[in-house]
Protein backbone atom coordinates (compact mmCIF):
# COMPACT_ATOMS: atom_id res chain seq x y z
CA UNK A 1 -25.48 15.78 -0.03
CA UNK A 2 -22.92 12.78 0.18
CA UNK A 3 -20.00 14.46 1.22
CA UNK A 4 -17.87 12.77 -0.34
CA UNK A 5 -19.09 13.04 -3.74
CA UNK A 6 -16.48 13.58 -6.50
CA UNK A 7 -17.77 16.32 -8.85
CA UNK A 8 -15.63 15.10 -11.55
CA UNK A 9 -18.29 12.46 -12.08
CA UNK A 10 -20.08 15.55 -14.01
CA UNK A 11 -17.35 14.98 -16.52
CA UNK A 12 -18.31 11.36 -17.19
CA UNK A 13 -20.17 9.72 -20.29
CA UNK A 14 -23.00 7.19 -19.23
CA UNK A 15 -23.45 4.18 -21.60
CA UNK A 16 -26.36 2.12 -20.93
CA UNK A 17 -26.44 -1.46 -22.13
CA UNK A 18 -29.58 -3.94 -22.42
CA UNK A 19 -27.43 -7.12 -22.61
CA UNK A 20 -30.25 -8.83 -23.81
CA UNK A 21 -30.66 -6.47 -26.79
CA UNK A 22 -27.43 -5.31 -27.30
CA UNK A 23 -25.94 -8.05 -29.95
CA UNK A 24 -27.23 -11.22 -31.71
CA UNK A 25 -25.98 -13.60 -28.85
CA UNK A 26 -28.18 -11.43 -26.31
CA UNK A 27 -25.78 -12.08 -23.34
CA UNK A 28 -22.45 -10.99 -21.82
CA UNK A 29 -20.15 -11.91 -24.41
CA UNK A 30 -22.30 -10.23 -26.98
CA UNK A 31 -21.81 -6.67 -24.81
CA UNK A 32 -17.51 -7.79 -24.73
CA UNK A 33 -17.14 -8.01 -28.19
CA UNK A 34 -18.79 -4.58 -28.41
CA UNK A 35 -16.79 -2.76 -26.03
CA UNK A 36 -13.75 -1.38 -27.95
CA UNK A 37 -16.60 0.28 -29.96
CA UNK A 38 -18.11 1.68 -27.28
CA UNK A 39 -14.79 2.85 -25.10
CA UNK A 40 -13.55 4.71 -28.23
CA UNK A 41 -16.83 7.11 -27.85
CA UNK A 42 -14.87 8.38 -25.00
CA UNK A 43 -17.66 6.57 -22.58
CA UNK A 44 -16.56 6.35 -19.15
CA UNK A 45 -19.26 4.00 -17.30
CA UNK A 46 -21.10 1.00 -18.66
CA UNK A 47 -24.36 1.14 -17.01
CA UNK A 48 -26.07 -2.52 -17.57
CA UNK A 49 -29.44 -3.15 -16.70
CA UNK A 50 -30.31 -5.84 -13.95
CA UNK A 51 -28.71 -9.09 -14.58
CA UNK A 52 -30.76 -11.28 -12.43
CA UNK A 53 -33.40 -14.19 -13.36
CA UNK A 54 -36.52 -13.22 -14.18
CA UNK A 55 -39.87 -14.30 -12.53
CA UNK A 56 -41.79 -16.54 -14.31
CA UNK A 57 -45.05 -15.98 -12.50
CA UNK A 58 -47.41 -13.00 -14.17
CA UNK A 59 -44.73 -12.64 -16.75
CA UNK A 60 -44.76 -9.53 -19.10
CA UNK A 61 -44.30 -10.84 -22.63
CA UNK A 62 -42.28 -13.77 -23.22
CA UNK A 63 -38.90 -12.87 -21.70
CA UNK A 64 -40.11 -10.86 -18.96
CA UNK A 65 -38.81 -7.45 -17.29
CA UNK A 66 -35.53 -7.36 -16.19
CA UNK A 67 -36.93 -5.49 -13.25
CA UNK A 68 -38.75 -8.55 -12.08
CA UNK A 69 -35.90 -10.03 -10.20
CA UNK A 70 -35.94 -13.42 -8.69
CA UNK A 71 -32.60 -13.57 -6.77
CA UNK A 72 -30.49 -10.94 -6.19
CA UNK A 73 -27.13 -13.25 -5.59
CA UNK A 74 -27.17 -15.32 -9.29
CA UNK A 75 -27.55 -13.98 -12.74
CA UNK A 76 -29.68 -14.91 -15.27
CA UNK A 77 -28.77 -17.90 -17.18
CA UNK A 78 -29.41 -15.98 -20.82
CA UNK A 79 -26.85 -13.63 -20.03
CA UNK A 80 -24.39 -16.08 -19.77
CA UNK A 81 -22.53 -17.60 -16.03
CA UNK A 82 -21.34 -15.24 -13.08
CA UNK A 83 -18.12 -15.72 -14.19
CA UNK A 84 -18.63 -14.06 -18.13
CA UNK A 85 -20.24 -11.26 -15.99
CA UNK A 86 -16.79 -10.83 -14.27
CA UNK A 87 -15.40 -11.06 -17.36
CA UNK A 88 -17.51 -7.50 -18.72
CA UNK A 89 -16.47 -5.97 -15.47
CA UNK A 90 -12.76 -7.19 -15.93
CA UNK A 91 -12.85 -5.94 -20.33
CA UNK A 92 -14.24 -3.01 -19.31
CA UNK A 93 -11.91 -1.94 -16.63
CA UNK A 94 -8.93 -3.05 -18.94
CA UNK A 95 -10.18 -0.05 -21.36
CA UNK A 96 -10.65 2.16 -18.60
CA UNK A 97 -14.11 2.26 -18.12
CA UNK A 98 -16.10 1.69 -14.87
CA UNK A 99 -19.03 -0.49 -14.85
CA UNK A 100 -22.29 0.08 -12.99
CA UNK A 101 -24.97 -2.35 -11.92
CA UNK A 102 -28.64 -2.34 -11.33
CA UNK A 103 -30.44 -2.75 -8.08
CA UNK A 104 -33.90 -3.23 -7.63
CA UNK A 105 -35.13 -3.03 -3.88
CA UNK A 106 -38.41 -1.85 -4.09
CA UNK A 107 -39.84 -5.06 -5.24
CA UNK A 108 -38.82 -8.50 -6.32
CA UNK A 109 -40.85 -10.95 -8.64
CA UNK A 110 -43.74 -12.66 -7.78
CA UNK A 111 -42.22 -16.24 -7.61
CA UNK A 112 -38.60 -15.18 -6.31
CA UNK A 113 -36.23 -16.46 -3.76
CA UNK A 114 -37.48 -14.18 -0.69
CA UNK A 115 -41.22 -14.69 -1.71
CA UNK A 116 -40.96 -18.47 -0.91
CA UNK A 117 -38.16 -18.11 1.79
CA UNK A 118 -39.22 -15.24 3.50
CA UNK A 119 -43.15 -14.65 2.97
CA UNK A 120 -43.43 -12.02 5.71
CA UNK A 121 -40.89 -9.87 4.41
CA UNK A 122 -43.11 -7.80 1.67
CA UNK A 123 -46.51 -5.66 1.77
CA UNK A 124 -49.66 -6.77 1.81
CA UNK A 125 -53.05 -5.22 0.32
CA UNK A 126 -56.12 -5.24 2.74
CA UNK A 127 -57.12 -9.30 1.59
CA UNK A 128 -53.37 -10.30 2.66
CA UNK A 129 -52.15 -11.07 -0.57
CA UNK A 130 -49.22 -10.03 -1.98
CA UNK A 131 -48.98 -6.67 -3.77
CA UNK A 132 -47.44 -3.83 -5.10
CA UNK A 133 -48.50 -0.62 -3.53
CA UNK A 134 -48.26 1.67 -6.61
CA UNK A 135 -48.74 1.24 -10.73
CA UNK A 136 -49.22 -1.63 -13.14
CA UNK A 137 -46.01 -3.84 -12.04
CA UNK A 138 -48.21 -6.32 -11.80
CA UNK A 139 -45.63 -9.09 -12.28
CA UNK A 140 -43.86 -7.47 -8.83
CA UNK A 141 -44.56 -7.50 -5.70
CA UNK A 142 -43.14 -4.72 -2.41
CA UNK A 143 -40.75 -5.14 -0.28
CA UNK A 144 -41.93 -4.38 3.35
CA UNK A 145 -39.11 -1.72 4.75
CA UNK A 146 -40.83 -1.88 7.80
CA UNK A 147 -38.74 -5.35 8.57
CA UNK A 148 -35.67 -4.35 9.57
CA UNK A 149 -34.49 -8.13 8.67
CA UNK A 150 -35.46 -6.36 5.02
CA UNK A 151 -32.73 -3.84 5.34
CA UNK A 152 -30.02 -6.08 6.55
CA UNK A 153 -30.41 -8.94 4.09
CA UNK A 154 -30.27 -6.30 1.03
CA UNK A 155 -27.77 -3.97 2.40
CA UNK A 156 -26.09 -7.37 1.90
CA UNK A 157 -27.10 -7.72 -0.80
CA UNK A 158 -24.81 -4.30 -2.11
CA UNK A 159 -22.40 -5.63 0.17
CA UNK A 160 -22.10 -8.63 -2.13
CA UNK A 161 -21.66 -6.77 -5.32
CA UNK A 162 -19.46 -3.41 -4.22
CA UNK A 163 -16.60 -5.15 -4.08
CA UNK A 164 -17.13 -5.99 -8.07
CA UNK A 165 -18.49 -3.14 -9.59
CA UNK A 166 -17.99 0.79 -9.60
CA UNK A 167 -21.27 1.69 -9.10
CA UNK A 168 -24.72 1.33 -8.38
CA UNK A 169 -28.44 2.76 -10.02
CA UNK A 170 -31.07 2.32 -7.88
CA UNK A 171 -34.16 1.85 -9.30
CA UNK A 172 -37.12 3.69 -8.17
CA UNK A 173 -35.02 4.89 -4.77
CA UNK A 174 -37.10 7.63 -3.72
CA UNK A 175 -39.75 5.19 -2.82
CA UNK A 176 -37.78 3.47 -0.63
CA UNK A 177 -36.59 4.57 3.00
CA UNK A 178 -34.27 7.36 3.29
CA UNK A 179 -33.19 6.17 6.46
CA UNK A 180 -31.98 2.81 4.68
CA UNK A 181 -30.06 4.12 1.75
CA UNK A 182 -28.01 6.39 4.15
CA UNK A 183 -27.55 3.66 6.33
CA UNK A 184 -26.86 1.36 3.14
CA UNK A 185 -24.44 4.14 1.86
CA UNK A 186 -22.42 4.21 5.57
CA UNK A 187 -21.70 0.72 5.47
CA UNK A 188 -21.12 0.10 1.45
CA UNK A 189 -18.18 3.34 1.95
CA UNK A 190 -16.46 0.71 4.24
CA UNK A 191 -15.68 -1.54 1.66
CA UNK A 192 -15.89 0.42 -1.36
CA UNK A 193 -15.86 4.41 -0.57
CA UNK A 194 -15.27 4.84 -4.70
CA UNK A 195 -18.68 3.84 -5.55
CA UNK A 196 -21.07 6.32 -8.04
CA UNK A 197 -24.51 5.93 -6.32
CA UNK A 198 -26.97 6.86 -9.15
CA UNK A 199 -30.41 7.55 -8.02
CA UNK A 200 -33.18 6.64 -10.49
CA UNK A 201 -35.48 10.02 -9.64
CA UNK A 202 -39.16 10.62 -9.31
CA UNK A 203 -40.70 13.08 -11.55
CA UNK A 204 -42.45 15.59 -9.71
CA UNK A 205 -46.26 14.64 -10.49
CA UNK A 206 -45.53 11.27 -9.34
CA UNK A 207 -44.24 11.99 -5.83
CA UNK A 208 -47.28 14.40 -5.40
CA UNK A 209 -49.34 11.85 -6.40
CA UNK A 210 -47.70 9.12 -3.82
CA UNK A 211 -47.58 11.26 -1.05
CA UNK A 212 -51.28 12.70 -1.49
CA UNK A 213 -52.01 8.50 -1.28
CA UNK A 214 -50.21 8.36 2.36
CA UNK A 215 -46.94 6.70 0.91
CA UNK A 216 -43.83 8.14 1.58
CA UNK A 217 -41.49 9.49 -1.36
CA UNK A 218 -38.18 11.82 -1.78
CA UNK A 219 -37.55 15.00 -3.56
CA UNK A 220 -34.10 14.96 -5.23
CA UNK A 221 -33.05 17.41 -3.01
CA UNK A 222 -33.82 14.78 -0.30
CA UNK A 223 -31.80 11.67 -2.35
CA UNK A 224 -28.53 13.99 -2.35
CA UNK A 225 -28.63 13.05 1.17
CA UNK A 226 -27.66 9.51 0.23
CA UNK A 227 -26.16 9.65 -3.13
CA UNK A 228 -23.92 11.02 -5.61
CA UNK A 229 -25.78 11.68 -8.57
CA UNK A 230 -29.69 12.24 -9.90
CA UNK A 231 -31.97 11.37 -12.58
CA UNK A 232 -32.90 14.98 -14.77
CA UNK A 233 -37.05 13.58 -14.11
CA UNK A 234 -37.58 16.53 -12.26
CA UNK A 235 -37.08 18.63 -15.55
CA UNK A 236 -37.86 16.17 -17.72
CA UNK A 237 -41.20 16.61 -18.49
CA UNK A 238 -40.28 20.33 -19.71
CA UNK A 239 -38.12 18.99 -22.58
CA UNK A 240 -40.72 17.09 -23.83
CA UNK A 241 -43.22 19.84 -23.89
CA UNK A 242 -40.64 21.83 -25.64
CA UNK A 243 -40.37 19.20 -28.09
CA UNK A 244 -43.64 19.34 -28.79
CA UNK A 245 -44.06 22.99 -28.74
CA UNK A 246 -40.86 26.01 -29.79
CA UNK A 247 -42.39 28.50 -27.48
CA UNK A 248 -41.67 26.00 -24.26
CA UNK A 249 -38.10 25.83 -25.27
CA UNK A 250 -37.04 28.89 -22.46
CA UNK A 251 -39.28 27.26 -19.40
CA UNK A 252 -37.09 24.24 -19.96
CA UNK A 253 -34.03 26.06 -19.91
CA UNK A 254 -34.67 27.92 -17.07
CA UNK A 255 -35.97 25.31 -14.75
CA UNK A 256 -32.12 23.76 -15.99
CA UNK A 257 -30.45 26.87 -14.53
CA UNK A 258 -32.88 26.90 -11.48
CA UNK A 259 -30.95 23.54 -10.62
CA UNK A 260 -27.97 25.01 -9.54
CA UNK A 261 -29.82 26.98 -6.68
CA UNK A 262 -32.20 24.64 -5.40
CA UNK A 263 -29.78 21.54 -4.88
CA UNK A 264 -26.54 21.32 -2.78
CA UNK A 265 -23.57 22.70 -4.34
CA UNK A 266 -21.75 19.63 -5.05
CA UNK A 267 -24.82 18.35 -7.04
CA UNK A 268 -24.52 16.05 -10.21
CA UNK A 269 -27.64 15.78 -12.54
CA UNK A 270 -27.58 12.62 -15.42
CA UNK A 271 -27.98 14.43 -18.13
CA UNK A 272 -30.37 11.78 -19.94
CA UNK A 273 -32.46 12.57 -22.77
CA UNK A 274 -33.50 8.98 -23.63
CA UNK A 275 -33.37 5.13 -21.50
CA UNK A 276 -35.26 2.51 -21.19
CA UNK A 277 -38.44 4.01 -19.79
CA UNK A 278 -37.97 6.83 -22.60
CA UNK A 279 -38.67 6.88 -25.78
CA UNK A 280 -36.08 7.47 -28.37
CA UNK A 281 -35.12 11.29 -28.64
CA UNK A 282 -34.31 10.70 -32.63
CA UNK A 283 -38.36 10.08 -32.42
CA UNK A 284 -39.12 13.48 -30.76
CA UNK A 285 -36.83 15.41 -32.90
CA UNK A 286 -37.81 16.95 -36.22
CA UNK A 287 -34.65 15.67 -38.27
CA UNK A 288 -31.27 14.85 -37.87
CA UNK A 289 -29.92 18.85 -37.76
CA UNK A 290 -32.18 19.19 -34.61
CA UNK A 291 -31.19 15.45 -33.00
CA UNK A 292 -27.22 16.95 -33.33
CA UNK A 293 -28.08 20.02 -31.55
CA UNK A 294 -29.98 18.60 -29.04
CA UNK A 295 -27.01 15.88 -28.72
CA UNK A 296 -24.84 18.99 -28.24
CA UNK A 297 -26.75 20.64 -25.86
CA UNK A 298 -26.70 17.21 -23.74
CA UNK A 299 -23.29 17.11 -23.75
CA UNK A 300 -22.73 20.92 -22.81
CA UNK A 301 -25.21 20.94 -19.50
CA UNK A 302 -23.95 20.72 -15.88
CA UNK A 303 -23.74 17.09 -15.17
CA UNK A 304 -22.45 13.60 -17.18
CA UNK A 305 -23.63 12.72 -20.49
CA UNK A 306 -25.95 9.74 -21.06
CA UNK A 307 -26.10 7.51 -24.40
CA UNK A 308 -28.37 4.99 -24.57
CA UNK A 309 -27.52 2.00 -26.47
CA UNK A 310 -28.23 2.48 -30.09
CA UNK A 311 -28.73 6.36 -30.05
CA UNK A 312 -25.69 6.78 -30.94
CA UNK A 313 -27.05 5.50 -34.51
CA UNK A 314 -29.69 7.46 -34.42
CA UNK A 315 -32.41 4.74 -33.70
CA UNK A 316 -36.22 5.57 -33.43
CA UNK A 317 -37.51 2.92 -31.20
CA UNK A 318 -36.77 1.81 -28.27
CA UNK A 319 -35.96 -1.82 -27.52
CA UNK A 320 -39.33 -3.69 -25.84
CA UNK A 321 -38.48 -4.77 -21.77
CA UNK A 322 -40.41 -7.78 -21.90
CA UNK A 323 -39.24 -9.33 -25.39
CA UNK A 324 -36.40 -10.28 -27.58
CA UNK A 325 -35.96 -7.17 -29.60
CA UNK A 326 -32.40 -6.38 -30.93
CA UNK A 327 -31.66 -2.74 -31.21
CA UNK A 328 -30.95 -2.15 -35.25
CA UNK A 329 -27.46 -1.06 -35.09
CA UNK A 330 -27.19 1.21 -38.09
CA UNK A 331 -23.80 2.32 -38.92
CA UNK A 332 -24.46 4.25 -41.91
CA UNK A 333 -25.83 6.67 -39.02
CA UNK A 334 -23.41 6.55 -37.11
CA UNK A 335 -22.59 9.85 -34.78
CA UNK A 336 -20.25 7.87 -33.00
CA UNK A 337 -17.19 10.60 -34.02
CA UNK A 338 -20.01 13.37 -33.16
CA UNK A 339 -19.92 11.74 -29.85
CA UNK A 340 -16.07 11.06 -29.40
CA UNK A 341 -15.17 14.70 -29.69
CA UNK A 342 -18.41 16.36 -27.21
CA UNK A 343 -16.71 13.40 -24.29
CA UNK A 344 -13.16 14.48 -25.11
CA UNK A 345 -14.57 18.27 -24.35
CA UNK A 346 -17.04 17.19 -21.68
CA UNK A 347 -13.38 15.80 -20.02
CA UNK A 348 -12.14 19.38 -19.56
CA UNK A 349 -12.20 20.15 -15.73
CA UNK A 350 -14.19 23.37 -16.52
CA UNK A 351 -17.24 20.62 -16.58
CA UNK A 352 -16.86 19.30 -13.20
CA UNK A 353 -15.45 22.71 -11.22
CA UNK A 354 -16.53 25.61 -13.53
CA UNK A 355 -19.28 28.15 -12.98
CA UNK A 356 -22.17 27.12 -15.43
CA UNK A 357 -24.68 30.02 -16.59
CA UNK A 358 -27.64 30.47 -19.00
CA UNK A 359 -27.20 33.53 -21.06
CA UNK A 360 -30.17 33.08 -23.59
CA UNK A 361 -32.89 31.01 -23.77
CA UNK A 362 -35.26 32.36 -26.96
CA UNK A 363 -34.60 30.15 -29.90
CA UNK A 364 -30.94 29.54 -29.42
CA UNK A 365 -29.48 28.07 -26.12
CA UNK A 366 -26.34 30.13 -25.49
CA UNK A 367 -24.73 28.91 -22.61
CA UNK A 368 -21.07 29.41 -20.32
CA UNK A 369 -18.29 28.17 -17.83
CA UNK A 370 -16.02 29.90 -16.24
CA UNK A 371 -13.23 28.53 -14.86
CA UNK A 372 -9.64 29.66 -14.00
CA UNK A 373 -8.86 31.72 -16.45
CA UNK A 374 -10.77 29.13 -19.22
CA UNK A 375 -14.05 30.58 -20.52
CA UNK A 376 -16.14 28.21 -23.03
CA UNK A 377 -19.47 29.20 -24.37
CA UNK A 378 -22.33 26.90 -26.12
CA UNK A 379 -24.18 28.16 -28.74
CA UNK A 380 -27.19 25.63 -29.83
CA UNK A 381 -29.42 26.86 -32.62
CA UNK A 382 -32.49 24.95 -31.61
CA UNK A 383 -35.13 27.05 -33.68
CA UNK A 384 -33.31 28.10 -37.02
CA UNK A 385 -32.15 31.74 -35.45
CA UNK A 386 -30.08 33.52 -37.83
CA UNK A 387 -28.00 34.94 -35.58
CA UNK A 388 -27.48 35.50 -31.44
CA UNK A 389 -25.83 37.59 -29.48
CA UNK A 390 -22.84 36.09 -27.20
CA UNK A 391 -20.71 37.44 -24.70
CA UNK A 392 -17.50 37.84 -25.97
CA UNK A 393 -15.66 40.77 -27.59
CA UNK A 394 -15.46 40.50 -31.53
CA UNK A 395 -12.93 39.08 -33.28
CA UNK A 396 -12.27 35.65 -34.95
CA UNK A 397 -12.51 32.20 -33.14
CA UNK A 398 -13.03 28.54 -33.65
CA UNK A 399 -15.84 26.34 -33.32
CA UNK A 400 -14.52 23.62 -31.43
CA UNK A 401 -17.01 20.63 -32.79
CA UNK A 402 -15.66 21.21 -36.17
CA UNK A 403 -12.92 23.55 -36.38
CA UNK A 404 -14.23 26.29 -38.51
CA UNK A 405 -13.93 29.64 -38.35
CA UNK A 406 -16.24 31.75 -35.99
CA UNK A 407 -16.77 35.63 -36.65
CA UNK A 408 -18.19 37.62 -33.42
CA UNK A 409 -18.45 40.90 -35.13
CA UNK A 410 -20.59 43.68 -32.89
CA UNK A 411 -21.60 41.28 -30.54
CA UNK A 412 -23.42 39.06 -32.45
CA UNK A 413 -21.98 35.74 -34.67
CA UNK A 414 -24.35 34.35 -37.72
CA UNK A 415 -25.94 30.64 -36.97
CA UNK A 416 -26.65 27.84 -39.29
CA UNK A 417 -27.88 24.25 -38.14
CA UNK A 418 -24.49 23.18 -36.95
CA UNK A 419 -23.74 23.59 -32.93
CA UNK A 420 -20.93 26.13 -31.51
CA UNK A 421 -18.58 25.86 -28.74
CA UNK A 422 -16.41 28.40 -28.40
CA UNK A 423 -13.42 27.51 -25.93
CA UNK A 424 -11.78 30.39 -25.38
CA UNK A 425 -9.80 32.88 -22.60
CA UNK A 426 -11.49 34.97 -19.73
CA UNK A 427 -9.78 38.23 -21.19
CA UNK A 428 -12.45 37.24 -24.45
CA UNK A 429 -15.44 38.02 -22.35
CA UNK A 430 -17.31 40.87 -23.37
């Protein structure tokens, strides 16, 4: 892994912002006027989805995908000027907050800047024509990493930007060239060693699937070469099966305790439930009790925490890439305080040094850190259990997401539909 990876980055809270659907101005200033709101969550990074033009050419919908980027250098004129986008980066890091920006190098519109500049730069299908190698992104085309002019103009590209922002999410990375992000990664720590380098993961089917069609793709375990901190997609697919089906519910917790063994030590997983690709979790949920534990439970797992715009509010859909669609803020259900209190705890340094274990996995998630002499345990009553047992010694305690009185008497405490944490001593442990 990155060596020099800062594990208090598992500590963070992600906030991810689609300018365009964030407000009723769709741009920059709409996201600034938003951002006292969104600091007093307790978020840490503003993650903003790419703020380039978009192609024109093959089109999706009437705005287009953010992902189809024409030029990599100039922002898109619907988000406002280069200079308002300063202006988020400069608002946010006056409330303390980091921003981070995405890249897309796997593929660039059909009518961009390099297509008409530099023709012999991307991939071509067996007629010669330009193509994308993989999917439906039909209003894309590939990069050709086999140009070595490709790597140097983009690894200006970050060179460009890391002197402005805190951090980077690279979309689709694990299709690109190791080789080149480590290489990208060596020269970006020259001027900016502080960067978070997110890696937007693979699921597992998917790189099978690439690599049984001759194309080359990473494992996570791979990425951690180059970067700082991973997409959950390799464990993602196991949540939703759980949310479809109780009974899945321990597979998914175990294959979230198998991380810690199968990736380098200093490893940092985004713990993301929803995004843009995603569809709402309030939607996959079967009511609001069930949404808070599973917020909980987000909060409480090795790695940052990840909002995405509007779930906070508990919204059901999630905002269309290719049109104007403005999330519909709902305050009246609002967790925002919910949300507050989990990043204030999720600050603790137990999160980013402790030693994080699954205790139980039937029905209830309990789960621990250790740390110094600091011992917190997560209790998340996923399946209406009436009661679990925990690992501490009896006696009274407090539930730390809403101060009330917890009662461990023989070894067991009662549940209702409200999650525990229990932050508590070492000497406590049963």
């Amino acid at each position: 892994m990155a060596r020099q990876t800062n594990t208090e980055i598992r500590s963070y809270t992600f906030y991810q912002v689609f300018p365009r659907q964030h407000s009723k101005s769709h741009d920059f200033i709409g996201v600034i006027k938003d951002l006292d709101r969104i600091h007093a969550m307790g978020v840490d990074v503003l993650y903003v989805l790419p703020v380039h033009p978009i192609g024109e050419q093959a089109r999706k919908g009437q705005q287009g995908s953010p992902y189809s980027i024409v030029d990599y250098l100039e922002i898109h004129p619907g988000l406002g000027t280069y200079e308002d986008f300063i202006l988020l980066i400069d608002e946010a890091h006056k409330r303390g907050m980091k921003v981070m920006m995405d890249i897309v190098f796997n593929h660039t519109s059909r009518d961009s800047k390099l297509v008409k500049e530099k023709p012999d730069w991307f991939y071509k299908n067996d007629k010669g024509e330009f193509a994308n190698r993989i999917g439906d992104w039909s209003d894309i085309t590939d990069l050709d990493f086999k140009k070595r002019d490709v790597w140097n103009y983009l690894i200006d590209v970050l060179k460009f930007w890391a002197s402005k922002v805190d951090g980077f999410r690279c979309d689709v990375a694990p299709l690109l060239p190791l080789d080149f992000w480590m290489e990208a990664r060596k020269k970006i720590d020259l001027i900016n060693s502080n960067l978070i380098w997110l890696s937007e993961s693979v699921e597992p089917g998917f790189i099978k699937y690439l690599r049984d069609h001759g194309y080359e793709c990473y494992s996570d375990s791979e990425m951690y070469q180059a970067f700082d901190v991973c997409y959950d997609y390799d464990i993602f697919s196991y949540m939703n099966e759980y949310l479809k089906n109780p009974n899945k519910l321990s597979r998914w917790l175990e294959e979230i305790a198998r991380q810690d063994v199968i990736y380098p030590n200093n490893y940092i997983k985004l713990r993301s439930f929803e995004n843009h690709d995603q569809e709402r979790l309030r939607s996959k949920v079967r009511d609001h009790a069930h949404f808070m534990q599973m917020m909980a439970l987000m909060f409480f797992l090795k790695g940052p925490a990840f909002i995405y715009a509007g779930q906070e509010h508990e919204i059901f859909e999630k905002p269309s890439l290719f049109e104007i669609d403005l999330i519909p803020w709902n305050s009246e259900n609002s967790i925002e305080v919910f949300i507050k209190r989990l990043s204030s705890l999720k600050k603790q340094p137990i999160f980013s040094f402790g030693n994080f274990n699954l205790i139980h996995s039937v029905n209830v998630a309990v789960m621990s850190y250790a740390y110094q002499n600091q011992f917190l345990v997560g209790i998340f009553n996923l399946e209406g259990a009436t009661s679990v047992e925990v690992p501490l010694i009896d006696g009274n305690y407090t539930n730390f997401i809403n101060d009330e009185d917890i009662v461990v008497e023989h070894g067991k405490i009662e549940l209702n539909n409200q999650p525990i944490i229990i932050d508590t001593l070492k000497e406590h442990i049963k």
